[in-house]
PDB file of N, CA and C in Angstrom:
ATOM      1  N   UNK A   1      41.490 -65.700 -26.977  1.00  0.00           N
ATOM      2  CA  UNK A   1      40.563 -64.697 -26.472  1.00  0.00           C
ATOM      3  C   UNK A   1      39.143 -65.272 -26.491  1.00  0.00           C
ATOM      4  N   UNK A   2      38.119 -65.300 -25.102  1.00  0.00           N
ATOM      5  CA  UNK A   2      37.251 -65.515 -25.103  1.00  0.00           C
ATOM      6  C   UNK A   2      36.060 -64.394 -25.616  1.00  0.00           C
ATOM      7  N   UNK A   3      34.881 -65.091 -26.204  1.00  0.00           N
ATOM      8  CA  UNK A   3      33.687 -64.370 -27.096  1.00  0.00           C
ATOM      9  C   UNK A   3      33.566 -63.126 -26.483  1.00  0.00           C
ATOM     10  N   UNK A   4      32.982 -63.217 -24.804  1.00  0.00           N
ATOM     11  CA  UNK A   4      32.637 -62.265 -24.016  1.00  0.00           C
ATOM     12  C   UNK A   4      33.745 -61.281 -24.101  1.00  0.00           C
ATOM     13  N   UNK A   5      34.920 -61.254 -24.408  1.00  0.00           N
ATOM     14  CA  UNK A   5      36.101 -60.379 -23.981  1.00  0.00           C
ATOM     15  C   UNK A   5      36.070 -59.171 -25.173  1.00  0.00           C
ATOM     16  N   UNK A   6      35.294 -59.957 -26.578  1.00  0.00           N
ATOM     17  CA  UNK A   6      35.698 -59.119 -27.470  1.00  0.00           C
ATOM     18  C   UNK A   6      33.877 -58.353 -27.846  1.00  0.00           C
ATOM     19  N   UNK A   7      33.000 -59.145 -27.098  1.00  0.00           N
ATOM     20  CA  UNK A   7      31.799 -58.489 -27.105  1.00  0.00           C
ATOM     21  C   UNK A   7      30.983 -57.803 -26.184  1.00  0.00           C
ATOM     22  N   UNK A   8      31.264 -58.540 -24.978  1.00  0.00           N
ATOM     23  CA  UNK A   8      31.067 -58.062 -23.593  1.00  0.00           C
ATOM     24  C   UNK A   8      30.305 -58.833 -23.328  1.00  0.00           C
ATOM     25  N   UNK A   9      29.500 -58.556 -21.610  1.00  0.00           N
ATOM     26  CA  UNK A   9      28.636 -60.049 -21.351  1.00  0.00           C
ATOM     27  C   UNK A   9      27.068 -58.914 -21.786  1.00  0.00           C
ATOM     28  N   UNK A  10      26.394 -59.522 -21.380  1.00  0.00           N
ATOM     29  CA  UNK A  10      24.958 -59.141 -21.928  1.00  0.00           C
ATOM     30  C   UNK A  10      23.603 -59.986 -20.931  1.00  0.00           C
ATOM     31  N   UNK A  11      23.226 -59.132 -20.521  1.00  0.00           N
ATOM     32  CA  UNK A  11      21.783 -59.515 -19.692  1.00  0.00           C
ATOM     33  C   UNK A  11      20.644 -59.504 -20.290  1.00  0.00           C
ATOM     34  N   UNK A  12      19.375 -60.152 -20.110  1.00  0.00           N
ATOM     35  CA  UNK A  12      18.049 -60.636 -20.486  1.00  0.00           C
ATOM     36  C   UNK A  12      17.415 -60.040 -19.105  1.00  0.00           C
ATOM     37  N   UNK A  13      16.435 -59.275 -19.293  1.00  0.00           N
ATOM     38  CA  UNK A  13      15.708 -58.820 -18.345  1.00  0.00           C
ATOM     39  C   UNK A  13      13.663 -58.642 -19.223  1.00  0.00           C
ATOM     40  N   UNK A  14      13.400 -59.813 -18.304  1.00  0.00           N
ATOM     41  CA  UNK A  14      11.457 -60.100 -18.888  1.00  0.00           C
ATOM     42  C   UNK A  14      11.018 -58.936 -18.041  1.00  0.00           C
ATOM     43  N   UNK A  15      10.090 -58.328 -18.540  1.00  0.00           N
ATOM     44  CA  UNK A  15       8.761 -57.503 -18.237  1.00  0.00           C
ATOM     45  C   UNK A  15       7.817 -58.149 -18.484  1.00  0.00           C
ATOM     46  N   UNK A  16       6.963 -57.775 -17.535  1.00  0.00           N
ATOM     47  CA  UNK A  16       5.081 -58.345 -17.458  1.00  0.00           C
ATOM     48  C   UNK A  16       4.502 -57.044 -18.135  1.00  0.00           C
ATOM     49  N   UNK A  17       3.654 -57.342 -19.250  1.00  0.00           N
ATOM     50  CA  UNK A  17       3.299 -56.169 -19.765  1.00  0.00           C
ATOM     51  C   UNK A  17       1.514 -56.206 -19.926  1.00  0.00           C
ATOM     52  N   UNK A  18       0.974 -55.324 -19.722  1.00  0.00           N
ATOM     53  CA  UNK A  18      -0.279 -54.859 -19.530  1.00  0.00           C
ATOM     54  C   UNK A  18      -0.698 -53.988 -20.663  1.00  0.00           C
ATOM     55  N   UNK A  19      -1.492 -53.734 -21.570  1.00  0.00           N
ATOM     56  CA  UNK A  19      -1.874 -54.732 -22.766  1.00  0.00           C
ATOM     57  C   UNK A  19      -0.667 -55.538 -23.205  1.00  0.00           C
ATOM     58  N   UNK A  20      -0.672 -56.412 -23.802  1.00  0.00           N
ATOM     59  CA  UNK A  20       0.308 -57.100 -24.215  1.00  0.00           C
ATOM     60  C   UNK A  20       0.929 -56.677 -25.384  1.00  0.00           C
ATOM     61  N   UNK A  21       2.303 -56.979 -25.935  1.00  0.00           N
ATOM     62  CA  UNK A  21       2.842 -56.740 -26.828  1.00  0.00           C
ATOM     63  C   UNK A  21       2.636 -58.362 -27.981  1.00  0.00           C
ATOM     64  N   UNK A  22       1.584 -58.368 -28.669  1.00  0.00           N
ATOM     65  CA  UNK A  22       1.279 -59.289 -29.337  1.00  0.00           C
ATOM     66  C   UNK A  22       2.002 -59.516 -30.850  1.00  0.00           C
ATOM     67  N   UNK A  23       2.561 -58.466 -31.167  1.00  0.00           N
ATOM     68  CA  UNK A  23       3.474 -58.060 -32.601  1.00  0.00           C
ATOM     69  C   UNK A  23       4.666 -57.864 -32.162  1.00  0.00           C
ATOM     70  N   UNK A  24       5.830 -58.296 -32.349  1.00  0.00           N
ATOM     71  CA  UNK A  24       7.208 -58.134 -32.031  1.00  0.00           C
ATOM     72  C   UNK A  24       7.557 -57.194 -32.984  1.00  0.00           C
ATOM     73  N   UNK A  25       7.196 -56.588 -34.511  1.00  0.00           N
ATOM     74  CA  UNK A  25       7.566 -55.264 -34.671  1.00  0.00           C
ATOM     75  C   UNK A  25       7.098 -54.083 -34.169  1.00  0.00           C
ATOM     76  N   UNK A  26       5.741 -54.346 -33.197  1.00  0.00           N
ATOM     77  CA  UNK A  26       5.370 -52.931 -32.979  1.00  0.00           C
ATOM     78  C   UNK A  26       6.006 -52.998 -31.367  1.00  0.00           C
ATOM     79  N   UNK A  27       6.623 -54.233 -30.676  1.00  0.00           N
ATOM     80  CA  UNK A  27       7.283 -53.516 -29.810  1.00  0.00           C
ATOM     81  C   UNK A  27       8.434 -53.138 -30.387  1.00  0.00           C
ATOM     82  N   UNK A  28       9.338 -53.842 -31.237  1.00  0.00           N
ATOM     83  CA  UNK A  28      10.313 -52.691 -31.282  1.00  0.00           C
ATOM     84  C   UNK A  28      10.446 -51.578 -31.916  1.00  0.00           C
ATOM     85  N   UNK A  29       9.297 -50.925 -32.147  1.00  0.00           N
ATOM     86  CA  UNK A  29       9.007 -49.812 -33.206  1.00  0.00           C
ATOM     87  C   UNK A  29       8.761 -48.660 -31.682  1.00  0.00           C
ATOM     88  N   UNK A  30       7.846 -49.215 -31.128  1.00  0.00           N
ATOM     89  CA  UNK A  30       7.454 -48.665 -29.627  1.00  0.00           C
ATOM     90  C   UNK A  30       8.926 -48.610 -28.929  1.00  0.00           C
ATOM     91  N   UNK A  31       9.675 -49.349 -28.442  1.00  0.00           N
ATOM     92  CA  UNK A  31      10.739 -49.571 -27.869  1.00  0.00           C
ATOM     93  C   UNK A  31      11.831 -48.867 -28.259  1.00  0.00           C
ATOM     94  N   UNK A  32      12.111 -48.520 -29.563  1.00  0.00           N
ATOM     95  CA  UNK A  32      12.816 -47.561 -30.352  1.00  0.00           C
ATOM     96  C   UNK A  32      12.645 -46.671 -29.982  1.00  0.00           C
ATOM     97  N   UNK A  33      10.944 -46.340 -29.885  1.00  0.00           N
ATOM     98  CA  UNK A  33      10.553 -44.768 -29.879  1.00  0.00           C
ATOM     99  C   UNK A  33      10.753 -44.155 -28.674  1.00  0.00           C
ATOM    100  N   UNK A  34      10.652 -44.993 -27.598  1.00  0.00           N
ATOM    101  CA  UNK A  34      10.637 -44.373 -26.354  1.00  0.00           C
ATOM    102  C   UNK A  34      12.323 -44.368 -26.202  1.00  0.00           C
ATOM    103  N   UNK A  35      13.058 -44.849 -26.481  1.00  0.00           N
ATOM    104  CA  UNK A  35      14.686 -44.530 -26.311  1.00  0.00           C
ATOM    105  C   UNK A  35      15.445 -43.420 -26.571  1.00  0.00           C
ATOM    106  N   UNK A  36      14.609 -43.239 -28.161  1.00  0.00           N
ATOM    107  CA  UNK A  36      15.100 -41.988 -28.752  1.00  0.00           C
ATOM    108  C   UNK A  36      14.590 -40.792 -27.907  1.00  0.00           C
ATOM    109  N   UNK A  37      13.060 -40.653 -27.260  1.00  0.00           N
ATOM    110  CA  UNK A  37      13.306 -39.478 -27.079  1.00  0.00           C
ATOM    111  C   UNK A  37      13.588 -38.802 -25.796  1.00  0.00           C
ATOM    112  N   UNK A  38      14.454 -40.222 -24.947  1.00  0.00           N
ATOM    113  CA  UNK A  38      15.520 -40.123 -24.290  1.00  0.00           C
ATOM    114  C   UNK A  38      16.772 -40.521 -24.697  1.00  0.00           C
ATOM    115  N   UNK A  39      17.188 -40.260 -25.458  1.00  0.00           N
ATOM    116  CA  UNK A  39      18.304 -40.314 -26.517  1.00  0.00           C
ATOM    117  C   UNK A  39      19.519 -41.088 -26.112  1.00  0.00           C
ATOM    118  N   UNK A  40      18.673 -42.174 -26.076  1.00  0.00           N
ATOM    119  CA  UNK A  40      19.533 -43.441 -25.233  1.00  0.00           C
ATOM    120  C   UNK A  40      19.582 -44.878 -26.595  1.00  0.00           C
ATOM    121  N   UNK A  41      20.295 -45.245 -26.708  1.00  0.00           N
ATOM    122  CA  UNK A  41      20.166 -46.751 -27.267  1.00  0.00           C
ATOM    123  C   UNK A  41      19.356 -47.850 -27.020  1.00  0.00           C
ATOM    124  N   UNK A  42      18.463 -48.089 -28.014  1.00  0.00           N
ATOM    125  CA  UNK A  42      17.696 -48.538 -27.710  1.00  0.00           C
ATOM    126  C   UNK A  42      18.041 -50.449 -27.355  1.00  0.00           C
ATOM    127  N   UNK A  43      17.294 -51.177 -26.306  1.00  0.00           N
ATOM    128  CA  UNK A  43      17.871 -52.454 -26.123  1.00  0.00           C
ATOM    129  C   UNK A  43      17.240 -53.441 -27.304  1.00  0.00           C
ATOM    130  N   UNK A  44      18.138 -54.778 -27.833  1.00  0.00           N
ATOM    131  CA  UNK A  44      17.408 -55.401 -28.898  1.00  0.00           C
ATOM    132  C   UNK A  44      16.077 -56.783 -28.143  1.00  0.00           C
ATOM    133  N   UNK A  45      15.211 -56.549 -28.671  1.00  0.00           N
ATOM    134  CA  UNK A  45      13.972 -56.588 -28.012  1.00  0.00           C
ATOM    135  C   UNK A  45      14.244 -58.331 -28.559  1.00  0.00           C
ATOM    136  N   UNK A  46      14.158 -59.346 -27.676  1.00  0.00           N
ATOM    137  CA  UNK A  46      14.404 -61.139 -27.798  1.00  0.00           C
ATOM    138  C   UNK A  46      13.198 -61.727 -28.368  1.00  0.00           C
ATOM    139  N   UNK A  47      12.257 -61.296 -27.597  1.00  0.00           N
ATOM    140  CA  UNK A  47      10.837 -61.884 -27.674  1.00  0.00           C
ATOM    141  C   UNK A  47       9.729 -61.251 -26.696  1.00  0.00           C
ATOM    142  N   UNK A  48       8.520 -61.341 -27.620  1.00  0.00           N
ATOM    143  CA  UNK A  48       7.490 -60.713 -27.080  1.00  0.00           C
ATOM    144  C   UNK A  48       5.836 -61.896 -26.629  1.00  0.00           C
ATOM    145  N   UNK A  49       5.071 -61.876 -26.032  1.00  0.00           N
ATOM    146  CA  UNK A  49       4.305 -63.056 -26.373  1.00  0.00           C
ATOM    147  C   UNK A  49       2.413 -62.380 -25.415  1.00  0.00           C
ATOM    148  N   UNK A  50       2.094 -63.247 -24.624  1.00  0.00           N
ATOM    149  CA  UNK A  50       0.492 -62.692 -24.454  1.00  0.00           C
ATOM    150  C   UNK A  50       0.821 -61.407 -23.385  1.00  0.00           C
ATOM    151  N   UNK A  51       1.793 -61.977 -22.576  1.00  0.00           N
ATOM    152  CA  UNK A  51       1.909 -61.527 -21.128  1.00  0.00           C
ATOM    153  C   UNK A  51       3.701 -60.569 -20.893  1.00  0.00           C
ATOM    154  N   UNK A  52       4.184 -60.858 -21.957  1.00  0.00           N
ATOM    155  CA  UNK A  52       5.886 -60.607 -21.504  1.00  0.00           C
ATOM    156  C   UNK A  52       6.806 -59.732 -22.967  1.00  0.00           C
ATOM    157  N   UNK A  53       7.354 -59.469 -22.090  1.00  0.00           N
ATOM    158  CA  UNK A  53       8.433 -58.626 -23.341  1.00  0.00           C
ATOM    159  C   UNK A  53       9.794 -58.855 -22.994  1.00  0.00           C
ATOM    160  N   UNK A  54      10.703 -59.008 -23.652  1.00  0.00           N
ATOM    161  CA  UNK A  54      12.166 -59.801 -23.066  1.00  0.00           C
ATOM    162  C   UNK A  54      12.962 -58.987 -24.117  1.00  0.00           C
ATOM    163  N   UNK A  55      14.292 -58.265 -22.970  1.00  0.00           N
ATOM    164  CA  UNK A  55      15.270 -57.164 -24.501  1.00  0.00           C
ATOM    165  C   UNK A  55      16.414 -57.815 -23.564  1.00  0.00           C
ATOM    166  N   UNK A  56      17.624 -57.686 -24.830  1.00  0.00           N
ATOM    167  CA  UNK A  56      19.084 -58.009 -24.252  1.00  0.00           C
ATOM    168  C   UNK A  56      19.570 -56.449 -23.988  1.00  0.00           C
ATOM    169  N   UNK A  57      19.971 -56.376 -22.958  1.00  0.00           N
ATOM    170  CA  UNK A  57      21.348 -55.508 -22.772  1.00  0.00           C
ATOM    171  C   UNK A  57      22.586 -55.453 -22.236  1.00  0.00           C
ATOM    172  N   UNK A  58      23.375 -54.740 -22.140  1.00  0.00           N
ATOM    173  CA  UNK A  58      25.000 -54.718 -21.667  1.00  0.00           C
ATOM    174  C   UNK A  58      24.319 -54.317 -19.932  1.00  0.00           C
ATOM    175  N   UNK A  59      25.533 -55.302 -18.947  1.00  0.00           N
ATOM    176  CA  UNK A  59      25.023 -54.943 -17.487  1.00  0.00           C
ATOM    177  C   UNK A  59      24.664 -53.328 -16.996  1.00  0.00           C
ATOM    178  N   UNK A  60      25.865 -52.586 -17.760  1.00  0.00           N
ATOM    179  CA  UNK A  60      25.925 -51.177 -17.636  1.00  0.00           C
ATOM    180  C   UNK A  60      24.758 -50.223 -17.966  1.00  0.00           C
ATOM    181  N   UNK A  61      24.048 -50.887 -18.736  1.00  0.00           N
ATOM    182  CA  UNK A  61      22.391 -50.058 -18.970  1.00  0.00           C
ATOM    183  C   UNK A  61      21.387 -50.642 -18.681  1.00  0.00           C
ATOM    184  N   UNK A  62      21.704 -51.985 -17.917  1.00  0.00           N
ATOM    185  CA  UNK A  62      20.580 -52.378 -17.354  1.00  0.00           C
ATOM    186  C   UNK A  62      19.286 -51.709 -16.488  1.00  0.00           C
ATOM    187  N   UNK A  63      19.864 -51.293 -15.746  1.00  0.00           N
ATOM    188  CA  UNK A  63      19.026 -50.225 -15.032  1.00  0.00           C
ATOM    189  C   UNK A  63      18.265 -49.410 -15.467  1.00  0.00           C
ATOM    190  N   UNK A  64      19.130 -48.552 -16.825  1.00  0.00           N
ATOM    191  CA  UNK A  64      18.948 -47.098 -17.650  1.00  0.00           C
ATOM    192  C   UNK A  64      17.601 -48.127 -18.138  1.00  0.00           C
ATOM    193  N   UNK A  65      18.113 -49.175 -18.842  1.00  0.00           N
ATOM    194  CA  UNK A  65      16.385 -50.044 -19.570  1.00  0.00           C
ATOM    195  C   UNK A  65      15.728 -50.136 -18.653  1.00  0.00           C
ATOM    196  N   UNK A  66      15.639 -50.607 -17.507  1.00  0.00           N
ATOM    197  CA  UNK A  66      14.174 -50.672 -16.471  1.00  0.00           C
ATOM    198  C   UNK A  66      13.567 -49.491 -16.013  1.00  0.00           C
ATOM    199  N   UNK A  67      14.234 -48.467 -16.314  1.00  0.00           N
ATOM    200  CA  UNK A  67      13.658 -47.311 -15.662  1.00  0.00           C
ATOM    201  C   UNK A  67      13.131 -46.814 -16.843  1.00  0.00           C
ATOM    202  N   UNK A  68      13.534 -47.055 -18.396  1.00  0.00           N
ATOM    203  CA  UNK A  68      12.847 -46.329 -19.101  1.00  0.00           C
ATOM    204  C   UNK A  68      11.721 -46.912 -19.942  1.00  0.00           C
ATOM    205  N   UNK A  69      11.770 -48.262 -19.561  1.00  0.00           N
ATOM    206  CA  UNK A  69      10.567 -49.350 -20.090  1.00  0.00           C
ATOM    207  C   UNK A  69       9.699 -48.897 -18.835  1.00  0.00           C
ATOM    208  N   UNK A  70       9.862 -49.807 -17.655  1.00  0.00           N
ATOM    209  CA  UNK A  70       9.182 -49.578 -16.839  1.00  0.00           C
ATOM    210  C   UNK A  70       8.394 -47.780 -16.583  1.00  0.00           C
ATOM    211  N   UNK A  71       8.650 -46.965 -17.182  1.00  0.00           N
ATOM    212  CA  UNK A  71       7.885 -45.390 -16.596  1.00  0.00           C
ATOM    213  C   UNK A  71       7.413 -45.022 -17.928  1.00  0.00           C
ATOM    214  N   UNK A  72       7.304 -46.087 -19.291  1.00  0.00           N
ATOM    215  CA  UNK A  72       6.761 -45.550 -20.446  1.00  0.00           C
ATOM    216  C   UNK A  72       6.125 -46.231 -21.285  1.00  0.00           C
ATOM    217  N   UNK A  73       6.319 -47.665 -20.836  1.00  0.00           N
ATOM    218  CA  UNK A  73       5.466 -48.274 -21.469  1.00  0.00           C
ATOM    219  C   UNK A  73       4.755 -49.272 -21.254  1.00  0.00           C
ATOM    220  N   UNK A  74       3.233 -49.044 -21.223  1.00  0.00           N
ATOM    221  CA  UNK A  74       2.631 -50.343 -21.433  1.00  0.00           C
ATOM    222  C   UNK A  74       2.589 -51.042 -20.114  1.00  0.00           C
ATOM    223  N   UNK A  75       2.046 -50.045 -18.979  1.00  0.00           N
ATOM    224  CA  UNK A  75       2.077 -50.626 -17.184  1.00  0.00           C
ATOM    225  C   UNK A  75       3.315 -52.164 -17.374  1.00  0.00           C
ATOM    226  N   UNK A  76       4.167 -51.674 -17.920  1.00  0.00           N
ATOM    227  CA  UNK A  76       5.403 -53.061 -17.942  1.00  0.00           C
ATOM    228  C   UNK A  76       6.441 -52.726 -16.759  1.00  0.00           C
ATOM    229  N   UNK A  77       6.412 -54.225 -15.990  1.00  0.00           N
ATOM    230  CA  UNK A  77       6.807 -54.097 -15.081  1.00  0.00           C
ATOM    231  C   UNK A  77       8.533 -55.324 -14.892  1.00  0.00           C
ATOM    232  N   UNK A  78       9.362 -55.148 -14.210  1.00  0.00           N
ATOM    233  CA  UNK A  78      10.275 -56.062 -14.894  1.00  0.00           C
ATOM    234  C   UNK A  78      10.338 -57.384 -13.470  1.00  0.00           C
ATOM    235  N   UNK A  79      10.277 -58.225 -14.466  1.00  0.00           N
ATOM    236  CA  UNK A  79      10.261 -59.371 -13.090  1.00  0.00           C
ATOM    237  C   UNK A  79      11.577 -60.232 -12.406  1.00  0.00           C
ATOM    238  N   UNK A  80      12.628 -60.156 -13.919  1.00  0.00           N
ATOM    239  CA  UNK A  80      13.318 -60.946 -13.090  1.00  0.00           C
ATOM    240  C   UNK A  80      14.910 -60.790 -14.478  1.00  0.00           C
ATOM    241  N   UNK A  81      15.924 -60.194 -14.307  1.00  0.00           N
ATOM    242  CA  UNK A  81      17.225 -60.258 -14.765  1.00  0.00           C
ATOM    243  C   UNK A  81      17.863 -61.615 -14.931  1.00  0.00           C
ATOM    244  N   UNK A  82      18.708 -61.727 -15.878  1.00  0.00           N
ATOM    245  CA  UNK A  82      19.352 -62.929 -16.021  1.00  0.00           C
ATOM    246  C   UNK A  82      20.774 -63.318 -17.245  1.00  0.00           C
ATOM    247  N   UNK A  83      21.465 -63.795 -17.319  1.00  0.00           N
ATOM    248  CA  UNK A  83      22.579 -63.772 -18.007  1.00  0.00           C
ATOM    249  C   UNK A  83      22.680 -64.748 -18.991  1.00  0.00           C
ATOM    250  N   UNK A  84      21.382 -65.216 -18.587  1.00  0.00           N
ATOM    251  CA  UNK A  84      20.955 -66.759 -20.052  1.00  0.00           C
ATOM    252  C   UNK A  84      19.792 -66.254 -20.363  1.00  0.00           C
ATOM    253  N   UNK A  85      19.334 -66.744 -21.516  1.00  0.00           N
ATOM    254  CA  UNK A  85      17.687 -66.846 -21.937  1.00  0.00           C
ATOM    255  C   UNK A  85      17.238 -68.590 -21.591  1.00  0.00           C
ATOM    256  N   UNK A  86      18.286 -69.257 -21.536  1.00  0.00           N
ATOM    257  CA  UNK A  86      17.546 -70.234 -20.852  1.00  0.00           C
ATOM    258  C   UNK A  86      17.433 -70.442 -19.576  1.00  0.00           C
ATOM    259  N   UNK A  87      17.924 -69.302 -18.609  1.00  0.00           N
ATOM    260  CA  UNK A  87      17.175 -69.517 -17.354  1.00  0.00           C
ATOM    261  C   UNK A  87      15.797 -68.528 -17.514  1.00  0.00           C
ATOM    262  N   UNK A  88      15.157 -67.492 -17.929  1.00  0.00           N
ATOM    263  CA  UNK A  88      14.571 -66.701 -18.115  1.00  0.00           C
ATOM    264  C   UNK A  88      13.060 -68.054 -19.103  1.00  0.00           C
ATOM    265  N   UNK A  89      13.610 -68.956 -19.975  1.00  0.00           N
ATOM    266  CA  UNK A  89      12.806 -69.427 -20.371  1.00  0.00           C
ATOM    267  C   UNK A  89      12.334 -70.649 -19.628  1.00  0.00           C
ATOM    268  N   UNK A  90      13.267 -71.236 -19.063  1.00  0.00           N
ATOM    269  CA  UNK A  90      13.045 -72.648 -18.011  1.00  0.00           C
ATOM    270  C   UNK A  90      11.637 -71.955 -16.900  1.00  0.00           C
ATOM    271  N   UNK A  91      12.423 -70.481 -16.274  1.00  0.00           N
ATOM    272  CA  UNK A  91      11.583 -70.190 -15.564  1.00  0.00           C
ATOM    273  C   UNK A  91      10.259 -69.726 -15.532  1.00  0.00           C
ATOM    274  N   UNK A  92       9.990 -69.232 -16.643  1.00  0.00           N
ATOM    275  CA  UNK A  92       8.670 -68.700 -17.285  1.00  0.00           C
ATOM    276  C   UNK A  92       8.472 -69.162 -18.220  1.00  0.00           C
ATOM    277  N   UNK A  93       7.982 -70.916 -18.195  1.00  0.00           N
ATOM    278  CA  UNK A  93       7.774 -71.958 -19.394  1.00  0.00           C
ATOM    279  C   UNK A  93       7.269 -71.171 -20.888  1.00  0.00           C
ATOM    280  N   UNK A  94       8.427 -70.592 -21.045  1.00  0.00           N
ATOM    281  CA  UNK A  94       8.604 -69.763 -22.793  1.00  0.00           C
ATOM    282  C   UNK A  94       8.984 -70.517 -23.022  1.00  0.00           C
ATOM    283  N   UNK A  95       8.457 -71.062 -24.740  1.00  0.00           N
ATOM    284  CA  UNK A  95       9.152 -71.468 -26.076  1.00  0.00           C
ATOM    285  C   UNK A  95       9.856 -70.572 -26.689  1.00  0.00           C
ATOM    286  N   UNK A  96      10.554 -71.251 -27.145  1.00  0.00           N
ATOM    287  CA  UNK A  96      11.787 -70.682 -28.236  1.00  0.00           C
ATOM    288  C   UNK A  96      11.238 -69.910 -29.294  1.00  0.00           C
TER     289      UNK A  96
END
């Protein structure tokens, strides 16, 4: 049995965020907050840095996350989906 079969696959989707998320606990403290009080699961937030915010999720809530990042927080806008973090980092020269 392959990894994905018993965990599922999982997407990386970056946002451009306006102020920036400069503390990676206060986005996911923020990121939490806005889930709950759409009483949704919140996505686990990868990395945050001057300009970007990066969360993993399952393909199936992908969407449900862009619509509820994108309309609540932080003029964050999402630029680009992906099924690696190293295409997401190749492409937007992020460090690890």
């Amino acid at each position: 049995m392959v990894v994905k079969e018993k965990r599922g696959r999982r997407r990386y989707v970056i946002f451009a965020c306006e102020p920036p998320y400069t503390d990676r606990d206060e986005a996911v403290t923020e990121i939490n907050r806005l889930f709950r009080s759409h009483s949704l699961k919140a996505p686990h937030v990868i990395d945050t840095g001057e300009w970007h915010l990066m969360v993993r999720c399952s393909p199936a809530d992908r969407d449900r996350v862009i619509a509820v990042i994108s309309e609540g927080s932080r003029d964050a806008r999402p630029l680009r989906t992906s099924g690696t973090l190293r295409c997401l980092r190749e492409r937007y020269k992020l460090k690890k």
